[in-house]
C-alpha atoms as a PDB file:
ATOM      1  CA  UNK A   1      42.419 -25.605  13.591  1.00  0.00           C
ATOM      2  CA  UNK A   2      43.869 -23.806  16.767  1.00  0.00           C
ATOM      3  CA  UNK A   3      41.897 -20.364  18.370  1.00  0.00           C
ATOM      4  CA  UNK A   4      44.608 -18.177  20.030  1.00  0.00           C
ATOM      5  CA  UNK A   5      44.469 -14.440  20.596  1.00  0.00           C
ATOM      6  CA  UNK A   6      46.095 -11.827  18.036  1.00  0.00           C
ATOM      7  CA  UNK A   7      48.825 -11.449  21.113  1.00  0.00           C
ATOM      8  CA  UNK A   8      50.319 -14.847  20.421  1.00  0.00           C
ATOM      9  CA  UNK A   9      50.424 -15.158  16.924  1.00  0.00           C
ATOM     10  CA  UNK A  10      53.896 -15.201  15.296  1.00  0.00           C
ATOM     11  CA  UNK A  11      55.206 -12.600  12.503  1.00  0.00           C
ATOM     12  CA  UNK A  12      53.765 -13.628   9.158  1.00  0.00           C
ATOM     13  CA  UNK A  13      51.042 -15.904  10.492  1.00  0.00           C
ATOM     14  CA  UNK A  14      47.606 -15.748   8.908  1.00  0.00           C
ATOM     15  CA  UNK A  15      44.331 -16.654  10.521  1.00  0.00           C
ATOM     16  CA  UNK A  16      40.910 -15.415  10.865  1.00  0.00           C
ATOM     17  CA  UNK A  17      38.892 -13.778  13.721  1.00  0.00           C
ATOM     18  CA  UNK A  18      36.183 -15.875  15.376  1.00  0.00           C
ATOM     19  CA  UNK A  19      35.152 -13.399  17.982  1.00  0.00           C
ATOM     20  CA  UNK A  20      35.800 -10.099  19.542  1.00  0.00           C
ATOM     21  CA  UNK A  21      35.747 -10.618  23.805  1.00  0.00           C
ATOM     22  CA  UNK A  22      34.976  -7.009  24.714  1.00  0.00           C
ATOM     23  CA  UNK A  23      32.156  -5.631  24.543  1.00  0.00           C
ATOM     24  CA  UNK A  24      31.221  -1.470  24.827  1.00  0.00           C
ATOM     25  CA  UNK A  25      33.464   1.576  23.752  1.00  0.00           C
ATOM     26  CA  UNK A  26      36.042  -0.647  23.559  1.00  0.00           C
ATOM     27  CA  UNK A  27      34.720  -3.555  21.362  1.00  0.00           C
ATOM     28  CA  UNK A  28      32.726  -1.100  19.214  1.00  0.00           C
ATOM     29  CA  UNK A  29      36.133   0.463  18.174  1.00  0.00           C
ATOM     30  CA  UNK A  30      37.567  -2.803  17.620  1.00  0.00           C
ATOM     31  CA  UNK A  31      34.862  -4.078  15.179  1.00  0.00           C
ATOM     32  CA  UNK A  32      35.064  -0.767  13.579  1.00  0.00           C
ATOM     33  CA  UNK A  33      38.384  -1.348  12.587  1.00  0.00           C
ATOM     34  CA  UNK A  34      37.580  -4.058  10.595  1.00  0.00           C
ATOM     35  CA  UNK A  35      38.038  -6.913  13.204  1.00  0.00           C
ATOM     36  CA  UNK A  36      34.569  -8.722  13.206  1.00  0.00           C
ATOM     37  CA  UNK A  37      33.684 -12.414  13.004  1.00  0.00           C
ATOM     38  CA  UNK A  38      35.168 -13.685   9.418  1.00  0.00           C
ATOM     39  CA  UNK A  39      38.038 -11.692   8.757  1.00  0.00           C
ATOM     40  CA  UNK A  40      41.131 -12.899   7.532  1.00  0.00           C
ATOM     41  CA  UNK A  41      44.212 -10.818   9.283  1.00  0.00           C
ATOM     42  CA  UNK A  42      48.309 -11.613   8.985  1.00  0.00           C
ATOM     43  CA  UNK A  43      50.561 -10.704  11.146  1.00  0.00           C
ATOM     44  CA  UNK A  44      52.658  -8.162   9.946  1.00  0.00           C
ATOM     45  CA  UNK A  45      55.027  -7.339  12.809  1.00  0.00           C
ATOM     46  CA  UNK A  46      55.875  -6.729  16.313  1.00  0.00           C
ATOM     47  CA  UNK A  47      58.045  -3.145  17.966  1.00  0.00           C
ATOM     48  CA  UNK A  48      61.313  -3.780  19.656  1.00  0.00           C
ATOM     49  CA  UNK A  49      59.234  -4.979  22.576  1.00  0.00           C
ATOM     50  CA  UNK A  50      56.439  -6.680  21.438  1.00  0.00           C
ATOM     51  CA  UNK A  51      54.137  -3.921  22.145  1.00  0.00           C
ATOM     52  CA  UNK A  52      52.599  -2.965  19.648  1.00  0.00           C
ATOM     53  CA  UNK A  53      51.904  -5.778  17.146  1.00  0.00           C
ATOM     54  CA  UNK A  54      50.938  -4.752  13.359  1.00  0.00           C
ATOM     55  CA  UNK A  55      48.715  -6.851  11.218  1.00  0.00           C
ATOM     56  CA  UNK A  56      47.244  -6.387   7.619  1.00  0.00           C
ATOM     57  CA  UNK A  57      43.019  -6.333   7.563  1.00  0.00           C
ATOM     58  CA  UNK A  58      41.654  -6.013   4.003  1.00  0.00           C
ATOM     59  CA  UNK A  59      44.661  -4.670   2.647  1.00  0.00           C
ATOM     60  CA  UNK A  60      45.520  -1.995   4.976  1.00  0.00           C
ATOM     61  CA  UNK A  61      48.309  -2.048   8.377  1.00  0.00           C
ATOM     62  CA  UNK A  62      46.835  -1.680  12.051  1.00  0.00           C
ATOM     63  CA  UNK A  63      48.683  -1.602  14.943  1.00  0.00           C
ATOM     64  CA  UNK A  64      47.176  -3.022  18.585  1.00  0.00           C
ATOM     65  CA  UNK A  65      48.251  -2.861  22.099  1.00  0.00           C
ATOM     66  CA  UNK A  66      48.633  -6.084  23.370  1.00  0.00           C
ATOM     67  CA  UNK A  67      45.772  -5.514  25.890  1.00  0.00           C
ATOM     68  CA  UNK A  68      43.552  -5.026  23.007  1.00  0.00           C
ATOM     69  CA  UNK A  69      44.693  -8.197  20.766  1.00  0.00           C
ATOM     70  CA  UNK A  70      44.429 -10.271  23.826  1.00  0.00           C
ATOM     71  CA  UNK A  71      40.339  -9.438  23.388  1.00  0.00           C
ATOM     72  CA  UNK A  72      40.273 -11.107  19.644  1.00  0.00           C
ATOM     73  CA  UNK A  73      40.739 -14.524  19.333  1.00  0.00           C
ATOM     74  CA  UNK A  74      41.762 -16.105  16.254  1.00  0.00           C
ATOM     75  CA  UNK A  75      41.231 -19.124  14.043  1.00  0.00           C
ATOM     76  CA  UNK A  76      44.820 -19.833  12.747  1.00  0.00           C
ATOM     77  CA  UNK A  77      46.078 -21.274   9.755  1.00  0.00           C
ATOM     78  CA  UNK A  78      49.319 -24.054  10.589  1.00  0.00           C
END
């Protein structure tokens, strides 16, 4: 399987988070969210301009800047 970062996933592409490249204030808030190690994510959508993207996490929507999704990379599925 392919590792990318949240930023270039496509709309309704699932994978699952292998690791979380930030580390601090920044990378606690992350893995609060729900983004840790094992987590299976889809990409729900992107704004007009690609910034913000929108993905579903155990059945809820977040939202990410791209300069944060570019810190999570991704295991993805096809």
């Amino acid at each position: 399987m392919k590792r990318v970062n949240i930023r270039n996933m496509r709309v309704d592409q699932k994978g699952t988070v292998t690791s979380v490249k930030v580390g601090g204030e920044l990378g606690r808030r992350i893995r609060d969210m729900g983004l840790v190690p094992g987590t299976k994510i889809r990409i729900q959508g992107r704004a007009p301009l690609y910034d913000p993207v929108a993905l579903r996490v155990k059945g809820f929507t977040l939202t990410l800047r791209n300069n944060e999704a570019d810190l999570i990379e991704v295991e993805v599925n096809g």
